[in-house]
Protein backbone atom coordinates (compact mmCIF):
# COMPACT_ATOMS: atom_id res chain seq x y z
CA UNK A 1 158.99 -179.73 -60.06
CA UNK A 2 158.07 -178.44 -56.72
CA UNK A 3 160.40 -175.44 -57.01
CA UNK A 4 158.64 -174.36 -60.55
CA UNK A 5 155.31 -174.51 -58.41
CA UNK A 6 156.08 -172.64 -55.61
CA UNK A 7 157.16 -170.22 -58.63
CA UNK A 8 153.73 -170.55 -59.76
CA UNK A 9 152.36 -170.24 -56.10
CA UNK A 10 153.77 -166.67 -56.01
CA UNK A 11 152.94 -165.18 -59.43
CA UNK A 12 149.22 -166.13 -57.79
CA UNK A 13 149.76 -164.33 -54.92
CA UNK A 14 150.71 -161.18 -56.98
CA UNK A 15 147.71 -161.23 -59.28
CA UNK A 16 145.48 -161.25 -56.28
CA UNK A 17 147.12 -158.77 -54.55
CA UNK A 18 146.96 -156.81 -57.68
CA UNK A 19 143.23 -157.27 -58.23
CA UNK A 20 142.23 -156.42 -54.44
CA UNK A 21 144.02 -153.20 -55.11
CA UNK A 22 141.69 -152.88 -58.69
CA UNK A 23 138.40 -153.14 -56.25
CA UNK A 24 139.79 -150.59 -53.50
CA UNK A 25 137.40 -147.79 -52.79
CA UNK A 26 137.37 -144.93 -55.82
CA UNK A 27 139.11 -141.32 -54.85
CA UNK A 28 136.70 -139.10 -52.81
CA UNK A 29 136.08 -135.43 -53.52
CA UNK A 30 139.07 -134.26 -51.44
CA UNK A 31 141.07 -136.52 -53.59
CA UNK A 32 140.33 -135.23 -56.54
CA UNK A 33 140.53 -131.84 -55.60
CA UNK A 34 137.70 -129.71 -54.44
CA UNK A 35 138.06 -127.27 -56.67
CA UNK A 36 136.95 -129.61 -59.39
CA UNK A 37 134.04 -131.67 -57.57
CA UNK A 38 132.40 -128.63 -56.53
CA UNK A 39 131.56 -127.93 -60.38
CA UNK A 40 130.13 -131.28 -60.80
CA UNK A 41 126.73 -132.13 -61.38
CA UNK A 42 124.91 -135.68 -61.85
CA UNK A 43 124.60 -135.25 -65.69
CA UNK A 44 127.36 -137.06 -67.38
CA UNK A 45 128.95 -136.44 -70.87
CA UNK A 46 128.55 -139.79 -73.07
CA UNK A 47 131.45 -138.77 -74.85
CA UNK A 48 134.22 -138.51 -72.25
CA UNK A 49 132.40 -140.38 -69.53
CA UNK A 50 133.23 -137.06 -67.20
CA UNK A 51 130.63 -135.33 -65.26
CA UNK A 52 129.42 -131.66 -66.86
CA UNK A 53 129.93 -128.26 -65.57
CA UNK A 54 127.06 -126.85 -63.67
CA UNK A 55 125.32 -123.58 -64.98
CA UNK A 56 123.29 -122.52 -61.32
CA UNK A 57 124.80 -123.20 -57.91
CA UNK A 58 123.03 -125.30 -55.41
CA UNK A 59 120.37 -121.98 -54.76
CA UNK A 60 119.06 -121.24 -58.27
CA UNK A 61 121.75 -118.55 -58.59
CA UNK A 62 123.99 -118.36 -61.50
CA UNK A 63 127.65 -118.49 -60.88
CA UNK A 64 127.97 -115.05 -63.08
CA UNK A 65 129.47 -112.05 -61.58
CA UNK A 66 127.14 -110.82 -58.77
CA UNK A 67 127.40 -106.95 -58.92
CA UNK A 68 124.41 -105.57 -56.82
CA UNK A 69 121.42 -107.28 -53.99
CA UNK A 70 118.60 -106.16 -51.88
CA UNK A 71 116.22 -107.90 -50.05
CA UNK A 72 111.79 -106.57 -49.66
CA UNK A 73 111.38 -107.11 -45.82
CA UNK A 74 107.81 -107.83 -44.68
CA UNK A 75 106.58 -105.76 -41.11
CA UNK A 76 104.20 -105.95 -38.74
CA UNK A 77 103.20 -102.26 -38.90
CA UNK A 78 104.25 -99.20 -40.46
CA UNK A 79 108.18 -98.49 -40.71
CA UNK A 80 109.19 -96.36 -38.93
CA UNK A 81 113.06 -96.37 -39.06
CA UNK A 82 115.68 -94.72 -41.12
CA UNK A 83 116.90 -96.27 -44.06
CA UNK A 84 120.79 -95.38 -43.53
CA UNK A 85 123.07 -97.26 -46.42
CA UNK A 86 120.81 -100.43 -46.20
CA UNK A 87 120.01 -102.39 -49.29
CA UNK A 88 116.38 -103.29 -48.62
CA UNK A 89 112.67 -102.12 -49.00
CA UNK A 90 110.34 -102.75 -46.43
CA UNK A 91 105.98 -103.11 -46.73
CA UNK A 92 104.03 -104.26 -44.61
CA UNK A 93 102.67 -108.10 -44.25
CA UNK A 94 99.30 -108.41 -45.65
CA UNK A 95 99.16 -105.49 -47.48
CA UNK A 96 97.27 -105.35 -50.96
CA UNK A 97 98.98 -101.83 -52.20
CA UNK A 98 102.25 -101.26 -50.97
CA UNK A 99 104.14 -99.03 -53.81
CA UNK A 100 107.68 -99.50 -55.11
CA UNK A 101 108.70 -96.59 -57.44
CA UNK A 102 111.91 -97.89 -59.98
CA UNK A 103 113.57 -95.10 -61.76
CA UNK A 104 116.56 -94.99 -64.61
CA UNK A 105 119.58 -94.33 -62.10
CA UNK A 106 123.51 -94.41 -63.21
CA UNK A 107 123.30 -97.53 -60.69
CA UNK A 108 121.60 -99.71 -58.78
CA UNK A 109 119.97 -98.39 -55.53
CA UNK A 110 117.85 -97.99 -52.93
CA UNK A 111 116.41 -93.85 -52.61
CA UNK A 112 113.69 -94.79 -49.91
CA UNK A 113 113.51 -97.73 -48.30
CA UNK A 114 109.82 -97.35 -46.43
CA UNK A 115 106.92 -98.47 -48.85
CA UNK A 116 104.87 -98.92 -45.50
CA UNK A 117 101.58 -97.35 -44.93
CA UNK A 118 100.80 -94.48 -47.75
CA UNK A 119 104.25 -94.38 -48.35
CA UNK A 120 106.18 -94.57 -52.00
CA UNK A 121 109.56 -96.51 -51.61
CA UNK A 122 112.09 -96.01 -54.48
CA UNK A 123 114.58 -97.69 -56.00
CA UNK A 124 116.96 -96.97 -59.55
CA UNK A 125 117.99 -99.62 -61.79
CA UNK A 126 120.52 -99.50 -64.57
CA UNK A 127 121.41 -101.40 -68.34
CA UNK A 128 118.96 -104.23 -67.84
CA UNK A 129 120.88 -105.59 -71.07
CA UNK A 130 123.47 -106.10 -69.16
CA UNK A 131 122.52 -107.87 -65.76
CA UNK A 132 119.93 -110.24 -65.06
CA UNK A 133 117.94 -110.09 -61.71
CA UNK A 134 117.15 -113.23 -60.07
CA UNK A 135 114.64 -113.32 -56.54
CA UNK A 136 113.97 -116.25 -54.18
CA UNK A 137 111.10 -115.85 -50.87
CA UNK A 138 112.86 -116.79 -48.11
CA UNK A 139 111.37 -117.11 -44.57
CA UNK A 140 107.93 -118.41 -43.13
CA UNK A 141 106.48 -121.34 -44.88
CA UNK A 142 103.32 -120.14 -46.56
CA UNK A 143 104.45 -116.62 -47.27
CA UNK A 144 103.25 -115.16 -50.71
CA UNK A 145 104.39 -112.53 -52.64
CA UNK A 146 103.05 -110.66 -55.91
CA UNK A 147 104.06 -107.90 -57.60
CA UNK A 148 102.13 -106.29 -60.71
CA UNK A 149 104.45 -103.67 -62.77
CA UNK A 150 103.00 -100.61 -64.44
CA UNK A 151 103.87 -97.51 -66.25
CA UNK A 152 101.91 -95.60 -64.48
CA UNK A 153 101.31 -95.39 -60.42
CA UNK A 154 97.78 -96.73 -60.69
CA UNK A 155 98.33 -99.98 -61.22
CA UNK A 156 95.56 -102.57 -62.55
CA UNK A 157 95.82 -105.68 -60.78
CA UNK A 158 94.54 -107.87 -64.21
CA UNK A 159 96.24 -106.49 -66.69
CA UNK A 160 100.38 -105.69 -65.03
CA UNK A 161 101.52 -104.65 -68.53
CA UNK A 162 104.90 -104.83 -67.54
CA UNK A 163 105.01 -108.10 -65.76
CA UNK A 164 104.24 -109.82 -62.43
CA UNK A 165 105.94 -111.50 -59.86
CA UNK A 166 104.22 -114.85 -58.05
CA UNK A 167 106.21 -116.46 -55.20
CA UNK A 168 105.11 -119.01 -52.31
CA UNK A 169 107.36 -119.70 -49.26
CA UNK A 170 107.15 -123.64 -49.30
CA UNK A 171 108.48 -126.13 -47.27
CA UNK A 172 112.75 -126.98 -48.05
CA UNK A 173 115.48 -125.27 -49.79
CA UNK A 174 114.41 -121.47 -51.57
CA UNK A 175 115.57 -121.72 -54.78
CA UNK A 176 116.62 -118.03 -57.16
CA UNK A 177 114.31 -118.16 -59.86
CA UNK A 178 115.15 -115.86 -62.99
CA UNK A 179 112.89 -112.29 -62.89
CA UNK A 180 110.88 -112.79 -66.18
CA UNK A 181 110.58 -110.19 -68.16
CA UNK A 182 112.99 -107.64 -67.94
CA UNK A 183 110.30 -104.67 -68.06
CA UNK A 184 109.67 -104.95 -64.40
CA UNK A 185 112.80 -103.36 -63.82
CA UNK A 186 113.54 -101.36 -67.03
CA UNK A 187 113.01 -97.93 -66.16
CA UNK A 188 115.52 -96.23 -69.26
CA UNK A 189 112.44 -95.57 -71.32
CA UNK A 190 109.74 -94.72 -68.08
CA UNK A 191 109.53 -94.84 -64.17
CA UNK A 192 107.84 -98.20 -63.62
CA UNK A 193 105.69 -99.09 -60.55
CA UNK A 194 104.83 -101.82 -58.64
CA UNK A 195 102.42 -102.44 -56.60
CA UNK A 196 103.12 -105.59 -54.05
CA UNK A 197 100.18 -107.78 -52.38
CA UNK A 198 101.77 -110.15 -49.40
CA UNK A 199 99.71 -111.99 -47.05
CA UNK A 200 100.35 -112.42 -43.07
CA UNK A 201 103.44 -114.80 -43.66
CA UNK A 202 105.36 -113.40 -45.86
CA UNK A 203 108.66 -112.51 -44.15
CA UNK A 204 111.39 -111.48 -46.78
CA UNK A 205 112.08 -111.99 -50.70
CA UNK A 206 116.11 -111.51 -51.79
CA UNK A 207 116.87 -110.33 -54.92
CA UNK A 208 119.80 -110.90 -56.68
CA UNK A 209 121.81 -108.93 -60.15
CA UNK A 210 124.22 -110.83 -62.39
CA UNK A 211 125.97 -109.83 -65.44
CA UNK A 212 124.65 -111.24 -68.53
CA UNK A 213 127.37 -114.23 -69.48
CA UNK A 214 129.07 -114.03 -66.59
C-alpha cells in the first residue's frame, strides 16, 4: 500500500508541474516574430480569435507604395534662397494670400519653391486616379493651415470650388489625414490655384502620395 501511494504522490507532482507550465507568461512580440506583431492591431477577428491586419500605420499613413513627398515650410519673412532639388514650398507665417500654382506635369514636382511675398510658387501633379495624397501639420502647437483651391488665380475665400484644406497643430502625435477631394490637385483638365492663409505658428505641413491599392 504505501508503495502504490508514493506512485500516486508522483503522478501529483507531474500534474502540477504541468499546470504551472499552462499559467507561464504568454510569448512576447519578439517571440512571435516581429514581422507579424508589427501588423497587429487591437481589433480581433471573432472567427479565428487572431488579431486583424492594420490598413494605416501608427501616423495616419497608409502602408501603400509611397512614390513622391514634399513638405509647405512656414518663414519668418520673405524667401530668399534658391530652391536647388528640394521637395518643399515655402510662404510666409501669417500670411492671408500666399499662391501655389499646380500644373498637369508627366510627374510630380516642385518648379518654384518661393510662394513668399508677391511671389507664385509652382508645383505639377500627375494621374490623380492613380495616387492618393495624404498631409499632416507638423510643428508648433497652435499652428493653422488653410488652403482654398480655384480654377482661376483669384481665388474666393467662400466659395474654394475645388476644395479646401483645414489643419490645426494640436497637442500629441500628427496624424496623415487623407486630402479630400481630389480636385485640389487635379490639374489634367486646368492649372488649379491655391491660395494658403497660416497664422504666426504655423511651422510646416508634410504631404504625402500613395498609389491607389497599394
Amino acid at each position: 500500500m504505501k508503495r502504490n501511494w508514493k506512485k500516486l504522490s508522483l503522478i501529483g507532482v507531474a500534474i502540477a508541474a504541468l499546470a504551472a507550465c499552462n499559467k507561464s507568461a504568454p510569448f512576447s512580440p519578439s517571440e512571435l516574430g516581429s514581422s507579424g506583431a508589427s501588423e497587429l492591431t487591437s481589433s480581433r477577428d471573432g472567427s479565428a480569435g487572431l488579431l486583424t491586419p492594420m490598413a494605416l500605420a501608427g501616423n495616419g499613413a497608409p502602408r501603400g507604395k509611397h512614390v513622391y513627398s514634399w513638405n509647405l515650410i512656414g518663414v519668418p519673412n520673405e524667401y530668399q534662397g534658391d530652391c536647388g532639388d528640394g521637395r518643399r514650398i515655402f510662404v510666409q507665417r501669417d500670411v492671408n494670400n500666399a499662391k501655389i500654382e499646380i500644373t498637369n506635369g508627366s510627374t510630380w514636382s516642385i518648379v518654384d519653391c518661393n510662394g513668399t511675398g508677391s511671389h507664385l510658387a509652382e508645383m505639377t501633379s500627375n494621374d490623380l486616379g492613380i495616387y492618393d495624397v495624404y498631409v499632416r501639420i507638423l510643428g508648433k502647437p497652435g499652428g493653422t493651415l488653410h488652403v482654398c483651391a480655384d480654377a482661376v488665380i483669384d481665388v474666393d475665400e467662400v466659395l474654394c470650388p475645388l476644395g479646401t484644406i483645414d489643419l490645426t497643430r494640436g497637442t500629441g502625435q500628427s496624424k496623415f489625414v487623407k486630402v479630400q477631394p481630389e480636385t485640389l490637385f487635379d490639374a489634367s483638365a486646368q492649372d488649379v490655384f491655391w491660395e494658403v492663409q497660416t497664422n504666426t505658428d504655423f511651422r510646416i505641413a508634410q504631404f504625402r502620395v500613395y498609389e491607389v491599392g497599394q
